[in-house]
Protein backbone atom coordinates (compact mmCIF):
# COMPACT_ATOMS: atom_id res chain seq x y z
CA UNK A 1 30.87 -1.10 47.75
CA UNK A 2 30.58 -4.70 46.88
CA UNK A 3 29.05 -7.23 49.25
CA UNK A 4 28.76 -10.83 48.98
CA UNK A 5 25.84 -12.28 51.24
CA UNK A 6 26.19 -15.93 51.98
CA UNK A 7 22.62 -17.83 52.70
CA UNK A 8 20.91 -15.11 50.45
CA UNK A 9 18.01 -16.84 49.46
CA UNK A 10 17.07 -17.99 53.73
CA UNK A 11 14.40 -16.23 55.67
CA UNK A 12 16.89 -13.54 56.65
CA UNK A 13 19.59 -13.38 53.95
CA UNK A 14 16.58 -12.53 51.29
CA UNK A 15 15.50 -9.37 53.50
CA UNK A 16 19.11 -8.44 53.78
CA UNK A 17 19.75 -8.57 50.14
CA UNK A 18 16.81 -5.96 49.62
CA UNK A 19 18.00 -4.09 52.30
CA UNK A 20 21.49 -4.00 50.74
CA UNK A 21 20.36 -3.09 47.12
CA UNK A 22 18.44 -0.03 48.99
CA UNK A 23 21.62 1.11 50.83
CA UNK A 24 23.03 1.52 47.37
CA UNK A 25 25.92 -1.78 47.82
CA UNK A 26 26.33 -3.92 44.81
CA UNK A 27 25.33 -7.30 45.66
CA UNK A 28 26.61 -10.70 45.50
CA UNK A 29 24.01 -13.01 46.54
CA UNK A 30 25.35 -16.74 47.30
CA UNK A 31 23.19 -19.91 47.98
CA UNK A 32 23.11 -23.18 46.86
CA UNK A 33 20.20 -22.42 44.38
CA UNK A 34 20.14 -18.75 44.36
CA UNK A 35 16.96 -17.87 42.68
CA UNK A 36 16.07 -14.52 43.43
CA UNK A 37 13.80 -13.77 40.88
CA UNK A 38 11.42 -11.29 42.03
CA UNK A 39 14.64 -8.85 42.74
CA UNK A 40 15.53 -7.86 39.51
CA UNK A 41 17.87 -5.17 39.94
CA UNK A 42 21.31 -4.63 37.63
CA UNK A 43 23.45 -3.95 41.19
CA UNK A 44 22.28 -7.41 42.12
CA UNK A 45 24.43 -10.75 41.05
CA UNK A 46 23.75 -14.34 41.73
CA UNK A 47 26.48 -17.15 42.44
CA UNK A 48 25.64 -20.58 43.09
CA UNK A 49 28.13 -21.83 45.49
CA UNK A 50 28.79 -25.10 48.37
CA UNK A 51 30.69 -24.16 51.19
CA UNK A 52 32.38 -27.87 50.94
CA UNK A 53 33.97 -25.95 47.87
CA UNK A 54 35.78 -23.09 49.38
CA UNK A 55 38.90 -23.06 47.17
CA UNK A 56 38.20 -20.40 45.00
CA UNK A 57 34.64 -19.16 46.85
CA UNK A 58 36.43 -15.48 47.54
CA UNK A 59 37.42 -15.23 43.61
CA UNK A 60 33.53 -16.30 42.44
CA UNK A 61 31.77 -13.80 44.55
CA UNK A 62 34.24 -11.56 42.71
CA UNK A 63 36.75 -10.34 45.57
CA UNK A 64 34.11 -8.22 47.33
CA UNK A 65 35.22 -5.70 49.84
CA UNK A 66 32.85 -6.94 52.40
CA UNK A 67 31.72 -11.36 53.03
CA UNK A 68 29.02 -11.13 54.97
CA UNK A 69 27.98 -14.14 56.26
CA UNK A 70 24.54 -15.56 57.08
CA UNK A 71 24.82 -19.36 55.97
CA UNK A 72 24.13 -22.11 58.58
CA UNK A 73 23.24 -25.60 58.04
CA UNK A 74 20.95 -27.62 60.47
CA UNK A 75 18.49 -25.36 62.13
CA UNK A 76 15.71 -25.45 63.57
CA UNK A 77 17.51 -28.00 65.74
CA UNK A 78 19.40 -26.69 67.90
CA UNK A 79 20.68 -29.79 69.57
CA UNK A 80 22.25 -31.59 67.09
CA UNK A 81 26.13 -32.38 67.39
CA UNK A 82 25.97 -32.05 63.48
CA UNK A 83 26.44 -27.95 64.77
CA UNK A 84 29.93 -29.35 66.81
CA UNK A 85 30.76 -32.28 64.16
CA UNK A 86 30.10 -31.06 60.67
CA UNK A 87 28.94 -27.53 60.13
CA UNK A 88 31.55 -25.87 62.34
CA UNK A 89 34.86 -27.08 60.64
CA UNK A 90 32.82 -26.59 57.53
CA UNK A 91 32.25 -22.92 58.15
CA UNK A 92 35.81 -22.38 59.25
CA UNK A 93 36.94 -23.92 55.81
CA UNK A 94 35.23 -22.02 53.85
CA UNK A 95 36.14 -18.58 56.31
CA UNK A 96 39.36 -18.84 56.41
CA UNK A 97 39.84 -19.81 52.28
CA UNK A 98 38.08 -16.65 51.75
CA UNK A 99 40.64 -14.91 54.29
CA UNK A 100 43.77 -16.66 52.73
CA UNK A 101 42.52 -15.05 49.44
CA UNK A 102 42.31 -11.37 50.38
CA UNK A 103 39.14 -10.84 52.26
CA UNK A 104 39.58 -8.10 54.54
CA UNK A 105 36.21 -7.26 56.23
CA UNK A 106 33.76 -10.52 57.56
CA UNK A 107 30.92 -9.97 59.18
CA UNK A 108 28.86 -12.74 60.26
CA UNK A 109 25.43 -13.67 62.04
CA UNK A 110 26.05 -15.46 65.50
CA UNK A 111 23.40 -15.95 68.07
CA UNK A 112 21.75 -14.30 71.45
CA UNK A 113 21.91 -18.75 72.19
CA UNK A 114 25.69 -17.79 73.04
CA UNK A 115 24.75 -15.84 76.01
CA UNK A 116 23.05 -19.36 77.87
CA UNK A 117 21.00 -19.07 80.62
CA UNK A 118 21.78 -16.00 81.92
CA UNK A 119 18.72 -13.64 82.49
CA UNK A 120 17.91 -9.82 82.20
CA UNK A 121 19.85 -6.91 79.74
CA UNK A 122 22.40 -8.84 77.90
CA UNK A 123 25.40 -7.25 77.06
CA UNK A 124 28.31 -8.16 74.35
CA UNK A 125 31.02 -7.47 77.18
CA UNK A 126 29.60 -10.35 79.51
CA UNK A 127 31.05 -14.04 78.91
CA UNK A 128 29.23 -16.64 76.81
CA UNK A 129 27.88 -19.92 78.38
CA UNK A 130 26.31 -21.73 75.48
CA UNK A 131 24.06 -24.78 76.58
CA UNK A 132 23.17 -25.61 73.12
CA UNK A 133 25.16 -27.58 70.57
CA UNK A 134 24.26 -24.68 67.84
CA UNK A 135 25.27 -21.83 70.30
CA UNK A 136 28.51 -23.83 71.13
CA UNK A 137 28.88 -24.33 67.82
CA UNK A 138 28.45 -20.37 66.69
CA UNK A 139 30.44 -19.47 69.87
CA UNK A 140 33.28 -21.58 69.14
CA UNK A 141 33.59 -19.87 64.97
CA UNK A 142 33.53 -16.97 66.84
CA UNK A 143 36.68 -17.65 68.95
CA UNK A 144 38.29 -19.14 65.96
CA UNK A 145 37.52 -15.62 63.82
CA UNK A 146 38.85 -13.23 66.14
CA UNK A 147 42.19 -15.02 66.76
CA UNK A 148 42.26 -15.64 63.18
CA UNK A 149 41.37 -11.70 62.78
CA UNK A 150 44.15 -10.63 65.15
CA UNK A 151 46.57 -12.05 63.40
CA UNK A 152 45.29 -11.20 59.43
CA UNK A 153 44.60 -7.46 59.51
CA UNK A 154 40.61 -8.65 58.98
CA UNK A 155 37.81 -6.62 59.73
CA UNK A 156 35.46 -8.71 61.55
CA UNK A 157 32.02 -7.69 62.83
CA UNK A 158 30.14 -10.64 65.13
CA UNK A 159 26.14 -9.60 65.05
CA UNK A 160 24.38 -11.85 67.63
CA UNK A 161 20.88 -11.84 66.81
CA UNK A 162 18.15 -12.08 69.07
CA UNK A 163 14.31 -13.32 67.85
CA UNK A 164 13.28 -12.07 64.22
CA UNK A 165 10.31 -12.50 62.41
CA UNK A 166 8.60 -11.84 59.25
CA UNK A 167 7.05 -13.02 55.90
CA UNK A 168 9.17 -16.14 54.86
CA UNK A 169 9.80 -17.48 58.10
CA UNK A 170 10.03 -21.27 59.07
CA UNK A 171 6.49 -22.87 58.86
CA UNK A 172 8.21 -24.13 62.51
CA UNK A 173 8.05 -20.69 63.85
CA UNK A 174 5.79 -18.96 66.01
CA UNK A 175 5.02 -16.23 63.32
CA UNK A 176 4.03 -18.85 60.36
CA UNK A 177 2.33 -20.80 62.98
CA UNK A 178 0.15 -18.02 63.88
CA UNK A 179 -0.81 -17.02 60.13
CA UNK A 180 -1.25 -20.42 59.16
CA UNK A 181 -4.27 -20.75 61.99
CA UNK A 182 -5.57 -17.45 61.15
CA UNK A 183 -5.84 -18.15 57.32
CA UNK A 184 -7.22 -21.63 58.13
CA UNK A 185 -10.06 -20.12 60.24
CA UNK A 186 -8.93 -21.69 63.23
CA UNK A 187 -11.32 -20.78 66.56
CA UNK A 188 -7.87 -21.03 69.16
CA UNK A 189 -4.06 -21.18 69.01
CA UNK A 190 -2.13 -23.25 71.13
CA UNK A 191 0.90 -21.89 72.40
CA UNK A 192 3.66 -21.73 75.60
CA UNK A 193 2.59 -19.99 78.60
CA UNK A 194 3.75 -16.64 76.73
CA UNK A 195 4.41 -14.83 79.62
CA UNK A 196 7.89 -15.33 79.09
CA UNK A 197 10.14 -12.23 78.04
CA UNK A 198 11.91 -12.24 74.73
CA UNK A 199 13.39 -9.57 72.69
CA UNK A 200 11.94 -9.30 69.19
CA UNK A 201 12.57 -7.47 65.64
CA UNK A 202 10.88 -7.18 62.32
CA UNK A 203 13.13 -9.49 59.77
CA UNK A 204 12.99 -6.22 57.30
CA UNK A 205 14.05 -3.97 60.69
CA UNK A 206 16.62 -6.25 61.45
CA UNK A 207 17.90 -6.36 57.80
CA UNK A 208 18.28 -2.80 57.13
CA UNK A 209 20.70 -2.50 60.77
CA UNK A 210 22.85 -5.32 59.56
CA UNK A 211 23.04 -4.24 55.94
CA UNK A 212 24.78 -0.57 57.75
CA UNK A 213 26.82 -2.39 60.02
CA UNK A 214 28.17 -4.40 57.39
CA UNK A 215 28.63 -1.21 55.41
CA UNK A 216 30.14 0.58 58.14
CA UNK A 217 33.75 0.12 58.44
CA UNK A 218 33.73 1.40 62.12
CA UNK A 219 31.76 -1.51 63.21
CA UNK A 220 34.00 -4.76 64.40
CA UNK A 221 33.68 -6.52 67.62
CA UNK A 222 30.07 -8.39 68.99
CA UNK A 223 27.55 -6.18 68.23
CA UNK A 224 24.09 -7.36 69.57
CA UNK A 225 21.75 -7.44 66.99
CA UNK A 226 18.28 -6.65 69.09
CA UNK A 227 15.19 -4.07 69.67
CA UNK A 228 17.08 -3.70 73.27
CA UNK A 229 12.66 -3.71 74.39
CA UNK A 230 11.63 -6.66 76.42
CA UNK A 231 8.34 -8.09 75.68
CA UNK A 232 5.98 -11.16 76.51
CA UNK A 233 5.56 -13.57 73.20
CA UNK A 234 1.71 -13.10 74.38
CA UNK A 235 1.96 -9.56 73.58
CA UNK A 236 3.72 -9.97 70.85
CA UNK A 237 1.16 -11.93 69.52
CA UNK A 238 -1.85 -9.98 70.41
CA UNK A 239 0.56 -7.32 68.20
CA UNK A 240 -0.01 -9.71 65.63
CA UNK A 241 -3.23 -10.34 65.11
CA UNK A 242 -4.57 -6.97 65.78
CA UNK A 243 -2.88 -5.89 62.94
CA UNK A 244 -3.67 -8.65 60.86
CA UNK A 245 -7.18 -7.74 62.03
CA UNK A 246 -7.55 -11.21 63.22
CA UNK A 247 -9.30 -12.92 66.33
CA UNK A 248 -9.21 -16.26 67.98
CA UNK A 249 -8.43 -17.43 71.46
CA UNK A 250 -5.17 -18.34 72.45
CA UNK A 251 -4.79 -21.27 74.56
CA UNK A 252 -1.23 -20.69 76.27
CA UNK A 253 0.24 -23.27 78.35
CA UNK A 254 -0.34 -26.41 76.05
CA UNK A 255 3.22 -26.45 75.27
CA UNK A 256 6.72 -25.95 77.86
CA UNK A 257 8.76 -23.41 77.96
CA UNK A 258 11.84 -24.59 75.66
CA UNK A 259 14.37 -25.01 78.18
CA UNK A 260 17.69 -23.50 76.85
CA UNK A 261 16.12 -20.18 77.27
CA UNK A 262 15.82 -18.14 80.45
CA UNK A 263 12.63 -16.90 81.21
CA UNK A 264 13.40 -13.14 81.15
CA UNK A 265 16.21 -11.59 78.81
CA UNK A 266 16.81 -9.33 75.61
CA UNK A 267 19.45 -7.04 74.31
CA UNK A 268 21.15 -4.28 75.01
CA UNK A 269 21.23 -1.91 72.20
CA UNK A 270 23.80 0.70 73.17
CA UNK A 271 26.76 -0.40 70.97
CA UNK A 272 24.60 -1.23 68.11
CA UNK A 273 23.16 2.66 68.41
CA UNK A 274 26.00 4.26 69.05
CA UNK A 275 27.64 2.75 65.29
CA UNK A 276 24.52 3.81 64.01
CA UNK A 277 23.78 7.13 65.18
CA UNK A 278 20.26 6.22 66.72
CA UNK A 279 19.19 7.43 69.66
């Protein structure tokens, strides 16, 4: 099966690429610059592509039988109107070219920002109150694919994911953050409060679940793309630097809680296992 990744070479689309190539899909792996050259593998093409071009974007990824679609301009901010204003007709461009030329199974990467503020085990059946311009923004393509889909005999998949983290991350995030202090000797980290509750996955973890559901033709609808395992970011990392076998005092507090986020919610898993098979 052929799959074209969009955003291949970000912190995410480079572990789903890997994670595709292991699955045994033939990969089309799209980016503005898409150097991928420590993946050197002969299932594994590279396309340099804008979405501002979408004309012929479904024809140079070479008509693959599944677009999946990771690209998003703008981030880490996720206030900016630019999310409303320019990258959302942008993406819908470029979606719907790719539609009008014979696509016939999407998925794409929303966001656990759609959900709001609403607290506890989030399901995909409950309704999405966005308070950020990026999760309006990702909310709203949504909308726009799945009337598009109901009318266009397209497969579409909607994976909302929740916190990831890994090698290659922002230098922004809490995970680079973290290494960067540890590898620069630093005594103490300064951090949140951290007892609030997030749910969190391994980038490569994550990959390898979106690479099946986007090779699963049984798998359409919102599918919440989580651990489904609430957990404090000061556990998390404590996780971290005991297996880095690292120490240094955190100093929590020294920053607010970001306030588009509840204090307490993650995931529930139980649509995501049952397309999988897990237990």
């Amino acid at each position: 099966m052929k799959v074209a990744v969009t955003g291949a070479t970000g912190f995410v689309g480079r572990h789903v690429v890997a994670a595709l190539l292991t699955q045994g899909a033939d990969v089309v792996a799209t980016a503005r610059k898409p150097e991928l050259s420590s993946t050197n593998n002969e299932r594994l093409t590279t396309v340099a592509m804008e979405m501002a071009e979408p004309a012929d974007a479904y024809e140079r990824m070479g008509r693959p039988d599944v677009l999946l679609h990771l690209a998003w301009g703008g981030l880490p901010n996720y206030r900016s109107n630019a999310h409303l204003e320019q990258e959302l007709p942008l993406q819908i461009a470029f979606l719907e070219a790719c539609v009008r030329s014979g696509l016939r199974r999407l998925v794409v990467t929303g966001t656990c920002l759609e959900y709001g503020m609403q607290s506890g085990c989030l399901d995909e059946a409950m309704p999405t109150a966005p308070v950020t311009a990026y999760g309006q923004a990702k909310d709203g393509l949504r909308v726009h694919l799945q009337a598009l889909a109901a009318n266009d005999a397209l497969q579409l998949a909607w994976l909302r994911l929740f916190y990831l983290y890994g090698p290659g991350q922002a230098p922004t995030s809490l995970y680079s953050q973290l290494r960067a202090a540890v590898a620069s000797g630093a005594s103490e980290f300064a951090m949140s409060p951290g007892d609030q509750q997030r749910d969190f996955l391994p980038a490569d973890v994550a990959a390898a679940r979106i690479g099946a559901v986007a090779l699963n033709a049984n798998a359409t609808g919102i599918i919440n793309l989580c651990s489904g395992v609430p957990k404090t970011v000061t556990a998390l990392v404590r996780e971290w630097l005991q297996d880095w076998g690292a120490e240094l005092r955190l100093n929590p507090g020294v920053y607010p809680y970001p306030d588009y986020e509840p204090r307490a919610f993650w995931g529930s898993t139980r649509k995501l296992d049952a397309l999988l098979g897990t237990p």
